[in-house]
Protein backbone atom coordinates (compact mmCIF):
# COMPACT_ATOMS: atom_id res chain seq x y z
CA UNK A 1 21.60 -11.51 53.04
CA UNK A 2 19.67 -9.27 55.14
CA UNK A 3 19.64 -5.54 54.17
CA UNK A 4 18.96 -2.89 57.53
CA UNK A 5 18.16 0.71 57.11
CA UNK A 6 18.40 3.04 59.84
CA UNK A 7 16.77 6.95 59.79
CA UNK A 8 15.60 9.25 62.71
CA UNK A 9 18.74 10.68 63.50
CA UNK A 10 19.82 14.49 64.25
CA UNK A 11 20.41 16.71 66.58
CA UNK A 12 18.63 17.28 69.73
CA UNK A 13 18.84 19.67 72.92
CA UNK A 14 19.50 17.54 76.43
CA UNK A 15 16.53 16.47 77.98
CA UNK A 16 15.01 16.15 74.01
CA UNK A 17 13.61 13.10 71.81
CA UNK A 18 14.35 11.26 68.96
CA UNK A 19 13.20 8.01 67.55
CA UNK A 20 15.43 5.96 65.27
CA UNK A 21 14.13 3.22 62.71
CA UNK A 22 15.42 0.35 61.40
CA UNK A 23 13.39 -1.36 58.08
CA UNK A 24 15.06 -4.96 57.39
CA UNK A 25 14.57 -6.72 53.63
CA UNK A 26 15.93 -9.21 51.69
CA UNK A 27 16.25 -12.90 53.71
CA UNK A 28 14.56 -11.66 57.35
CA UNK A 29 13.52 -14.82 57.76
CA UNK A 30 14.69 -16.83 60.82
CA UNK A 31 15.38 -13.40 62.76
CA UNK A 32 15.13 -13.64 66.24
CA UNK A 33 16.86 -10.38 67.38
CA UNK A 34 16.88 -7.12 66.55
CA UNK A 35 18.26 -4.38 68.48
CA UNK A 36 20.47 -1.40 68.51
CA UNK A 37 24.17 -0.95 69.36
CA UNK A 38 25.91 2.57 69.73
CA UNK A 39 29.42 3.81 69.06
CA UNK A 40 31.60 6.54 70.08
CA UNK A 41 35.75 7.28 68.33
CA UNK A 42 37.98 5.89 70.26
CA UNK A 43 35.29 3.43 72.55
CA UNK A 44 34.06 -0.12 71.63
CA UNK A 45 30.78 -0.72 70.30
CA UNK A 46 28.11 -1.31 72.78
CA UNK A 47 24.59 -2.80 72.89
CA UNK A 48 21.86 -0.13 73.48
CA UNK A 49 18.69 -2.20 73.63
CA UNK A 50 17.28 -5.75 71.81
CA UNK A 51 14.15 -7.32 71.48
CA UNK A 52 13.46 -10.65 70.46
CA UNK A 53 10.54 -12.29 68.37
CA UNK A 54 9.42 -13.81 71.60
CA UNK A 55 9.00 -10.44 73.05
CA UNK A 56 12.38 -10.39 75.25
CA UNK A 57 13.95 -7.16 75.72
CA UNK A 58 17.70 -6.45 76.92
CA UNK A 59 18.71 -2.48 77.75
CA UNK A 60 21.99 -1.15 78.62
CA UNK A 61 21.76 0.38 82.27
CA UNK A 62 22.65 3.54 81.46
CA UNK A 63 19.38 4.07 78.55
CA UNK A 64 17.14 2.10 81.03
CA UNK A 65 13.86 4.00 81.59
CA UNK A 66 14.54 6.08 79.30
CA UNK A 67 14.86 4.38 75.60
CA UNK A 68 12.16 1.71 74.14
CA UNK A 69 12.54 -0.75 72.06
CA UNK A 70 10.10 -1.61 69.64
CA UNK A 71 8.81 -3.28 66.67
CA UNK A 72 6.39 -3.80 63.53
CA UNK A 73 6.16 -7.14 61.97
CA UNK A 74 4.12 -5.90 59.16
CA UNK A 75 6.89 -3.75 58.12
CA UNK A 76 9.65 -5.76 59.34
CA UNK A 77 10.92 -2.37 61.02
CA UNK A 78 12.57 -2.08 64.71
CA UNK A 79 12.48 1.29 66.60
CA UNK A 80 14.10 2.88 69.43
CA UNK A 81 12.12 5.70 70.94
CA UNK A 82 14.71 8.01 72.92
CA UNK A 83 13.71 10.41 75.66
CA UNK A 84 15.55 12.62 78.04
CA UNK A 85 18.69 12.63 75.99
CA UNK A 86 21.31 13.56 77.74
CA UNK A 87 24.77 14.49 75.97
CA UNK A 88 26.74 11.58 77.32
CA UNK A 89 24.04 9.80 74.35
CA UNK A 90 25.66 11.47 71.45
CA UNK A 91 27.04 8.02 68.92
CA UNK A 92 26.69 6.60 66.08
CA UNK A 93 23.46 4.29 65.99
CA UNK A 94 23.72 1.00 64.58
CA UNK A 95 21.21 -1.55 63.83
CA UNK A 96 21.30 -5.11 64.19
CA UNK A 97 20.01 -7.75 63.87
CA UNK A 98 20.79 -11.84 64.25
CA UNK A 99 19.67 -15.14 62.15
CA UNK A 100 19.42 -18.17 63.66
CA UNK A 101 20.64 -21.20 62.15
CA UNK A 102 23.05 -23.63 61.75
CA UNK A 103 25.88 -20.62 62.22
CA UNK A 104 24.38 -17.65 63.29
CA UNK A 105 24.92 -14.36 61.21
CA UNK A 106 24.32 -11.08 62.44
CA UNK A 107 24.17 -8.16 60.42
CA UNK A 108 24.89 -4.43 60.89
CA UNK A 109 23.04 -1.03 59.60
CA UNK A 110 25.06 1.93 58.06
CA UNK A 111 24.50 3.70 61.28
CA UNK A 112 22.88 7.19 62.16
CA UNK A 113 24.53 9.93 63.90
CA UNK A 114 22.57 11.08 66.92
CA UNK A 115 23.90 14.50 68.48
CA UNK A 116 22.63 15.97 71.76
CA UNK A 117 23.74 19.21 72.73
CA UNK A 118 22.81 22.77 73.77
């Protein structure tokens, strides 16, 4: 089992900042992804931003240029650096992160509200 941890989020005024981050523990080995996903009620969930531990990194077009995706092996933490909110960014923040292997088994955060408005 793999254990994710999200913190970082709030609320922020448009055109404001936030960084989320994710720790992982318990069997992290044979990661290769690790990423964000964002929800809204009512909308499906949708990917935000990966990276993989070859360095690969995915964005949704509407966070491009805007949101980073990062990480730090030595504390087997991802983060997601978020500038010029806008309101149209207010979700719930989910973690993730994927295991290789013979079946593949992602695993999901508790999620963090992130709130932009005036």
């Amino acid at each position: 089992q793999v254990q994710l941890v999200e913190s970082g989020g709030g609320l922020v005024q448009p055109g404001g900042s936030l960084r989320l981050s994710c720790a992982a523990s318990g069997s992290i080995f044979s990661i290769n992804t690790m990423g964000w996903y964002r929800q809204v009620p009512g909308k499906e969930r949708e990917l935000v931003a990966t990276l993989t531990s070859g360095g690969g990194r995915r964005y949704a077009d509407s966070v491009r240029g805007r949101f980073t995706v990062s990480n730090d092996d030595a504390k087997n933490t991802v983060y997601l650096q978020m500038n010029s909110l806008k309101p149209e960014d207010t979700a719930v923040y989910y973690c993730y992160a994927r295991r290789v292997g013979p079946v593949p088994q992602d695993y999901w955060g508790q999620g963090t509200q992130v709130t932009v408005s005036s």
